[in-house]
N, C-alpha and C. Protein backbone atom coordinates (compact mmCIF):
# COMPACT_ATOMS: atom_id res chain seq x y z
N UNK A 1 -7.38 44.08 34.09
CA UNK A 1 -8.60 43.52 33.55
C UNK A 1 -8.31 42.43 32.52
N UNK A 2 -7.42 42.75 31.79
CA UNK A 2 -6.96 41.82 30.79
C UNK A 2 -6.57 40.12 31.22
N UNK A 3 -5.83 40.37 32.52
CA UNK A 3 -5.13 39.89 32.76
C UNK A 3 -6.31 38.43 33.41
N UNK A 4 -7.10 39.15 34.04
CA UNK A 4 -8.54 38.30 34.61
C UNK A 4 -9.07 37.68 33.22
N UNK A 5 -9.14 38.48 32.27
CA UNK A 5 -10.01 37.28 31.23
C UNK A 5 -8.86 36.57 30.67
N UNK A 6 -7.29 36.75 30.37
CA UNK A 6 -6.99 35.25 30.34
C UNK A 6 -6.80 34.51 31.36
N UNK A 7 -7.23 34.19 32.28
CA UNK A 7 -7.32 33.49 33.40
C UNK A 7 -8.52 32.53 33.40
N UNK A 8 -9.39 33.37 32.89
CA UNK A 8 -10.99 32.77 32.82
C UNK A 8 -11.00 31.95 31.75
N UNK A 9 -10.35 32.86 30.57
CA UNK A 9 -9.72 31.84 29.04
C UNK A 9 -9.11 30.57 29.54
N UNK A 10 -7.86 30.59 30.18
CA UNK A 10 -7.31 29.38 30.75
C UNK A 10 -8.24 28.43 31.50
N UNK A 11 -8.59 29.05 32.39
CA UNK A 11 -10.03 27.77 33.47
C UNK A 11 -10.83 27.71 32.33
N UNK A 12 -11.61 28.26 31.37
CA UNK A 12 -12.37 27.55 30.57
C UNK A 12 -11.86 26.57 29.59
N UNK A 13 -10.75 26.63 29.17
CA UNK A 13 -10.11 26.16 28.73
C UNK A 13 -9.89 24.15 28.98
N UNK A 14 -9.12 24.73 30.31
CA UNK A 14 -9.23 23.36 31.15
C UNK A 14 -10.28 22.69 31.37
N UNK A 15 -11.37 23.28 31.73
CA UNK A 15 -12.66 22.61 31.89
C UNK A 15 -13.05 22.05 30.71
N UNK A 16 -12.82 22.26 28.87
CA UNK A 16 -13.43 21.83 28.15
C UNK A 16 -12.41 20.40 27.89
N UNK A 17 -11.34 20.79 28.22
CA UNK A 17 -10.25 19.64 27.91
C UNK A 17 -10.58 18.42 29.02
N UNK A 18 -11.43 18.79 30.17
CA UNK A 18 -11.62 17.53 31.48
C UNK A 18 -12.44 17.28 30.69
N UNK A 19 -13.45 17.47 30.68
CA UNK A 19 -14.71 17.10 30.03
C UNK A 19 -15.00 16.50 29.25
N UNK A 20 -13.93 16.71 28.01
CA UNK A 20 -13.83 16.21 26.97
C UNK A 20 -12.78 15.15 27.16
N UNK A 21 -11.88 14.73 28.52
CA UNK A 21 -11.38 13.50 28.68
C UNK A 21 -12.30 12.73 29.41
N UNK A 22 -12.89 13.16 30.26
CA UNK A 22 -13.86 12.03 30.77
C UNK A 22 -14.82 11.57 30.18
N UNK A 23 -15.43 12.68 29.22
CA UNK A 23 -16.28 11.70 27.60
C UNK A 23 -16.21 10.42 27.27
N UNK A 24 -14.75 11.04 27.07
CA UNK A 24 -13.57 9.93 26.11
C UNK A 24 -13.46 8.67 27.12
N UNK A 25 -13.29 8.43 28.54
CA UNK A 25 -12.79 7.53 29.05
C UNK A 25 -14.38 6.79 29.01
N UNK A 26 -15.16 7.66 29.72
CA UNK A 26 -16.66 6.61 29.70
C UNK A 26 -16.78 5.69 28.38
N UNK A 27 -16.69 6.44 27.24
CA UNK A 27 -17.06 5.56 25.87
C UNK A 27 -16.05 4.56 25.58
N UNK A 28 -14.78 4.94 26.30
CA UNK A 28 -13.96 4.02 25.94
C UNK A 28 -14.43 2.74 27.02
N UNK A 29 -14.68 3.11 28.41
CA UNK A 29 -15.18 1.73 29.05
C UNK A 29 -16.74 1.34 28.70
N UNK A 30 -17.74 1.70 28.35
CA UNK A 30 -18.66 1.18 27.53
C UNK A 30 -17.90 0.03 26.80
N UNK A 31 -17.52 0.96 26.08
CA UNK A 31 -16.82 -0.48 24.87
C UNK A 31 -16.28 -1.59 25.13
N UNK A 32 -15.62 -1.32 26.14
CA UNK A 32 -14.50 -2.52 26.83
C UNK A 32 -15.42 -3.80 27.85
N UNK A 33 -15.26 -5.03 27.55
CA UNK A 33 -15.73 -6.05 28.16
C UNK A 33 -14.99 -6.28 29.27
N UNK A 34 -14.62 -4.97 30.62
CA UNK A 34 -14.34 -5.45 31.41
C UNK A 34 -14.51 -5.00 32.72
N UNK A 35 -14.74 -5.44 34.14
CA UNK A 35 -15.09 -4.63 35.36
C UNK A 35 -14.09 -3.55 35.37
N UNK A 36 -14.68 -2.92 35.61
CA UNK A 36 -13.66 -1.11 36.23
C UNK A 36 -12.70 -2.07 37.32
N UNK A 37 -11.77 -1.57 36.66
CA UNK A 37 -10.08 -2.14 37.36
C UNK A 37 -9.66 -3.58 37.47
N UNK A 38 -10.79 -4.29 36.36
CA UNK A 38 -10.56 -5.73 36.18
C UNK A 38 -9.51 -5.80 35.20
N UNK A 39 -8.98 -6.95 34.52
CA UNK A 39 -8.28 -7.25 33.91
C UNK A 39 -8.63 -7.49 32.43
N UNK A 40 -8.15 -7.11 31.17
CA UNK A 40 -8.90 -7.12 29.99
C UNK A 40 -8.82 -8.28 29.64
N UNK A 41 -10.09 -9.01 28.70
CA UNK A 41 -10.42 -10.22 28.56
C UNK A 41 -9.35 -10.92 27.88
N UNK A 42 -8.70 -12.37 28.02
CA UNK A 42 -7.88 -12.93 26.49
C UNK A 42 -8.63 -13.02 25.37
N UNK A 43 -8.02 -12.29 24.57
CA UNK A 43 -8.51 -12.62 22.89
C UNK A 43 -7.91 -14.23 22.62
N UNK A 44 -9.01 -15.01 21.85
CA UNK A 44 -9.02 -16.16 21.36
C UNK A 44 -8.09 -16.06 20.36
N UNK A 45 -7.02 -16.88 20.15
CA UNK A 45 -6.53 -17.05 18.58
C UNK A 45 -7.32 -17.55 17.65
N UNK A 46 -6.88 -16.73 16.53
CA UNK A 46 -8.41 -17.30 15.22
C UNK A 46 -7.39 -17.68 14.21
N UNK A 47 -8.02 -18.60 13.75
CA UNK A 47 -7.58 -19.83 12.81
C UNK A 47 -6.72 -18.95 11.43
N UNK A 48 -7.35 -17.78 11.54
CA UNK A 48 -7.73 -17.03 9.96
C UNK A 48 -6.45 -16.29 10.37
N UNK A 49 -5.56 -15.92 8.90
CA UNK A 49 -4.23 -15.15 9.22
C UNK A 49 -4.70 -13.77 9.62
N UNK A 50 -4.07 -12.76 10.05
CA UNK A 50 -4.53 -11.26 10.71
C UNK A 50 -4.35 -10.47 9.31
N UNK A 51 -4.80 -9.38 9.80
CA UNK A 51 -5.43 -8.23 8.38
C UNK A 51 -4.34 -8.21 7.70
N UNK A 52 -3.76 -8.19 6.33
CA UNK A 52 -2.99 -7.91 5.52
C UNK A 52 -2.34 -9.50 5.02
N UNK A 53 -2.91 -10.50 5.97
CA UNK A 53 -2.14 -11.64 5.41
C UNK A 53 -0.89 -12.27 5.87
N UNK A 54 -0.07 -10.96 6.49
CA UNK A 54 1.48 -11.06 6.77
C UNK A 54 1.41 -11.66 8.31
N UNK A 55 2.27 -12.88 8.55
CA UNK A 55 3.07 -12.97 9.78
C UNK A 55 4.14 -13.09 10.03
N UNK A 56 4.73 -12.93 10.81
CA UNK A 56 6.44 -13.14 11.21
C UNK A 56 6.45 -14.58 11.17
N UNK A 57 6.19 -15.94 11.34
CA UNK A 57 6.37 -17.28 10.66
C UNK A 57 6.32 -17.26 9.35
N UNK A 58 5.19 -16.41 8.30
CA UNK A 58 5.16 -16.94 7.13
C UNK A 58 6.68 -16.46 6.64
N UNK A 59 7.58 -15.14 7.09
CA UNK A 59 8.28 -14.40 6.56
C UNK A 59 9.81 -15.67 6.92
N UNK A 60 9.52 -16.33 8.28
CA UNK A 60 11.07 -16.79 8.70
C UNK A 60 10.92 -18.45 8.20
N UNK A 61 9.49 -18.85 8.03
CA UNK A 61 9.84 -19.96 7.58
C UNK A 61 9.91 -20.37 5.85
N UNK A 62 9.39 -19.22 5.17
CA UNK A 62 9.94 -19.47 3.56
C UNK A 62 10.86 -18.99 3.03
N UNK A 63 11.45 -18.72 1.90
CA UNK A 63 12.97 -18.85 1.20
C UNK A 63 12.10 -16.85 1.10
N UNK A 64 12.95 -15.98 1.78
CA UNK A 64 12.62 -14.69 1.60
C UNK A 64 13.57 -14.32 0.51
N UNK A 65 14.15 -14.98 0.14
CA UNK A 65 14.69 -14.59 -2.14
C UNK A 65 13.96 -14.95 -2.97
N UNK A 66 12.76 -16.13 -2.62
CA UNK A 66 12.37 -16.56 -3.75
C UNK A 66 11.86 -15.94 -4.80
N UNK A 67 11.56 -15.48 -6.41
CA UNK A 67 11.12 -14.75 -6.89
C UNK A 67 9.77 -15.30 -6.97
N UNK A 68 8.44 -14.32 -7.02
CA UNK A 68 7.36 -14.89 -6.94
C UNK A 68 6.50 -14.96 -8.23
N UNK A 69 5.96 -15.83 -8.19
CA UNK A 69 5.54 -16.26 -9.89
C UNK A 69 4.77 -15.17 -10.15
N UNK A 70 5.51 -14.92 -11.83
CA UNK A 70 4.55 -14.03 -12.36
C UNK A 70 4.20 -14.91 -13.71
N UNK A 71 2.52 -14.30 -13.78
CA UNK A 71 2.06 -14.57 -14.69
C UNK A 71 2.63 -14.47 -16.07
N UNK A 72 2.52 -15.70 -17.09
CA UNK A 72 3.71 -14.97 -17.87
C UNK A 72 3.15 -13.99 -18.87
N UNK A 73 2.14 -13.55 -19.07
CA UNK A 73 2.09 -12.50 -19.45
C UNK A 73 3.14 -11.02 -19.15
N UNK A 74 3.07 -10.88 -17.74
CA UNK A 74 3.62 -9.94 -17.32
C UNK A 74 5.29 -10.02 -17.09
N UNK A 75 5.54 -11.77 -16.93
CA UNK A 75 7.04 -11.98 -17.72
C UNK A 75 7.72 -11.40 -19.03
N UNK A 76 6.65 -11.73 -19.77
CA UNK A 76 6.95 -11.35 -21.08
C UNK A 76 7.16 -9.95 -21.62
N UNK A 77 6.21 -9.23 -20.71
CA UNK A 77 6.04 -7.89 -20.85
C UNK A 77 7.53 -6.65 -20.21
N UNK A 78 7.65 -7.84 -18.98
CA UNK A 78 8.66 -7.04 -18.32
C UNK A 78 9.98 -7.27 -19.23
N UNK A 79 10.03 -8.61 -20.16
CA UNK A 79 10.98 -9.20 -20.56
C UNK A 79 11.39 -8.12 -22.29
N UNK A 80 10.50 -7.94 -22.44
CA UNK A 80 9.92 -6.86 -23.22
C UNK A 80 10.87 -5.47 -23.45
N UNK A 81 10.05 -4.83 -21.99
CA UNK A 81 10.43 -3.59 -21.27
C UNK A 81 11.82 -3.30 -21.17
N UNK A 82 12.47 -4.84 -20.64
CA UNK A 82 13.78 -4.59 -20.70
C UNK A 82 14.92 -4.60 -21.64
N UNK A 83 13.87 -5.15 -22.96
CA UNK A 83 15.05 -5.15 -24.23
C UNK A 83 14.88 -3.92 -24.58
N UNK A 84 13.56 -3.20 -24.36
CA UNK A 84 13.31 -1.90 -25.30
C UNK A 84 14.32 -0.44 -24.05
N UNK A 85 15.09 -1.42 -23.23
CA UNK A 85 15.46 -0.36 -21.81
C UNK A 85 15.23 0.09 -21.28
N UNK A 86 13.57 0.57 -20.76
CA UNK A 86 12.82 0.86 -19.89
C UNK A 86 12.87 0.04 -18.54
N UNK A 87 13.72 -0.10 -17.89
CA UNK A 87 13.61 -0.91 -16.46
C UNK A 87 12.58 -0.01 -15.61
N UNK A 88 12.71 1.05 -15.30
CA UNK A 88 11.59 1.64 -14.61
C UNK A 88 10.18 0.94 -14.31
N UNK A 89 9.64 1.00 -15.66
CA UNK A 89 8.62 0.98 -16.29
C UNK A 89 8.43 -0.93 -15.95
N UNK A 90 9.48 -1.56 -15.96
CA UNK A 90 9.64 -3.07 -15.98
C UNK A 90 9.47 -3.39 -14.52
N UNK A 91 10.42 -2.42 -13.32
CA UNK A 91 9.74 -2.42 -11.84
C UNK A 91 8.11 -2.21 -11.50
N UNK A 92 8.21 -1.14 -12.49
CA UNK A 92 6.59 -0.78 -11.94
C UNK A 92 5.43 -2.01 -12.56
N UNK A 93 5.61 -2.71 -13.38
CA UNK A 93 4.87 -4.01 -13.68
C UNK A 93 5.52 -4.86 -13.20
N UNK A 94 5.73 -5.33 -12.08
CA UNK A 94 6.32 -5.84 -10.80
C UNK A 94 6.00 -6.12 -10.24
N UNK A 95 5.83 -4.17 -9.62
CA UNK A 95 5.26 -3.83 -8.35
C UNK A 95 3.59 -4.24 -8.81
N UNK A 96 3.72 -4.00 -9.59
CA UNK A 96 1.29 -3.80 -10.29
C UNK A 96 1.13 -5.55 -9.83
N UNK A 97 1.85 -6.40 -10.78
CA UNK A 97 1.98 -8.03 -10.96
C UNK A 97 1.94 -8.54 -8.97
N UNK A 98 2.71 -8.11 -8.21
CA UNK A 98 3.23 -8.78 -7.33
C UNK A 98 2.53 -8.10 -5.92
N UNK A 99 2.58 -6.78 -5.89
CA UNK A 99 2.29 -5.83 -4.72
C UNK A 99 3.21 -5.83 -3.85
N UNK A 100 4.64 -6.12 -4.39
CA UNK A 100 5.73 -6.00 -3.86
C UNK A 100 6.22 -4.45 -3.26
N UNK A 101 7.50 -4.22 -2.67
CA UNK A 101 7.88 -2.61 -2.29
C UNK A 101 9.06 -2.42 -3.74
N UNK A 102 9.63 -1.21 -3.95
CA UNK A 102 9.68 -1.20 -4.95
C UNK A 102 11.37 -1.86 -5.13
N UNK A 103 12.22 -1.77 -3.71
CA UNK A 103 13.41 -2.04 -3.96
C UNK A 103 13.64 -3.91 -4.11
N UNK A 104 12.41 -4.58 -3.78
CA UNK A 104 12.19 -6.17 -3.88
C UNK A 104 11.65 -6.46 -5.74
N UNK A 105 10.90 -5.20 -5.75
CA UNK A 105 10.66 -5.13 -7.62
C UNK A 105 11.59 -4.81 -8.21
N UNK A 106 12.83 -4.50 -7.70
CA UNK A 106 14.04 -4.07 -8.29
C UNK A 106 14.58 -5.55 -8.37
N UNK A 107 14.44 -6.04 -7.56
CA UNK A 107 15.67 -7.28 -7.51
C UNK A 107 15.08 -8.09 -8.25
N UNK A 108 13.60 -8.23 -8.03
CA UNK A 108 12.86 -9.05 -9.35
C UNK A 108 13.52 -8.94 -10.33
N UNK A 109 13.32 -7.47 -10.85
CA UNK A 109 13.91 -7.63 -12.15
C UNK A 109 15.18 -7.45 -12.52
N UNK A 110 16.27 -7.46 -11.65
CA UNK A 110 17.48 -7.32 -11.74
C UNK A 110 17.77 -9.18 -12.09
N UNK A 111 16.60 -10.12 -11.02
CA UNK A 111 16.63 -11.63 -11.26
C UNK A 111 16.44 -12.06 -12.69
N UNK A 112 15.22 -11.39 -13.21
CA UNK A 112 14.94 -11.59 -14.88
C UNK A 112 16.00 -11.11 -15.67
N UNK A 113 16.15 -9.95 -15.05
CA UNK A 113 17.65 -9.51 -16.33
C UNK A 113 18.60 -10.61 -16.26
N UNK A 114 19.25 -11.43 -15.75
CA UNK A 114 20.51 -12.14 -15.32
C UNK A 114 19.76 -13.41 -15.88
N UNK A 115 18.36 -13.83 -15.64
CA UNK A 115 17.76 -15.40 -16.37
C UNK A 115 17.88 -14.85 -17.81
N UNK A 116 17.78 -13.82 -18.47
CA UNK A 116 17.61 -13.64 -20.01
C UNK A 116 18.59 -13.51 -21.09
């Protein structure tokens, strides 16, 4: 007897998982601008850079050492930070200043330590 209701467990099972893929495929072709087994439309290139700003040209065609201007407030501050020996603290107003990752806020300020 047992053995029949996981069986029935399993086929119900499966049935909620079809069901719930063919949901999924209808809404997904709703959405899609294209005939059933046509080819998906070309996206236009847009003038405007893509979400975050970043492309693989902006990265290969500028100087990827350059240090990037900081305000000199936050020069000063880091310049600061580092006489009082807090480098930590001198990355992390860097990283705040720049929105850099933290091992490129390292070299920042490994760059300021060596200009000072």
């Amino acid at each position: 007897m047992s053995l029949l209701l996981m069986v029935l467990a399993l086929l119900g099972a499966l049935a909620v998982l079809g069901a719930g893929a063919w949901v999924a495929a209808q809404l997904r072709g709703r959405y899609q601008e294209t005939e059933p087994g046509g080819a998906a439309p070309a996206v236009a290139a847009s003038a405007e850079s893509p979400a975050g700003g970043y492309t693989l040209l902006d990265a290969a065609g500028g100087d990827a050492d350059a240090v990037p201007a900081l305000p000199e407030d936050t020069l000063g501050r880091v310049r600061g930070l580092l006489a009082e020996g807090r480098g930590n603290e001198a990355i992390g107003a860097v990283r705040d200043a720049t929105g850099c990752d933290a091992r490129r806020a390292e070299e920042i300020v490994a760059e300021i330590r060596r200009s000072a």
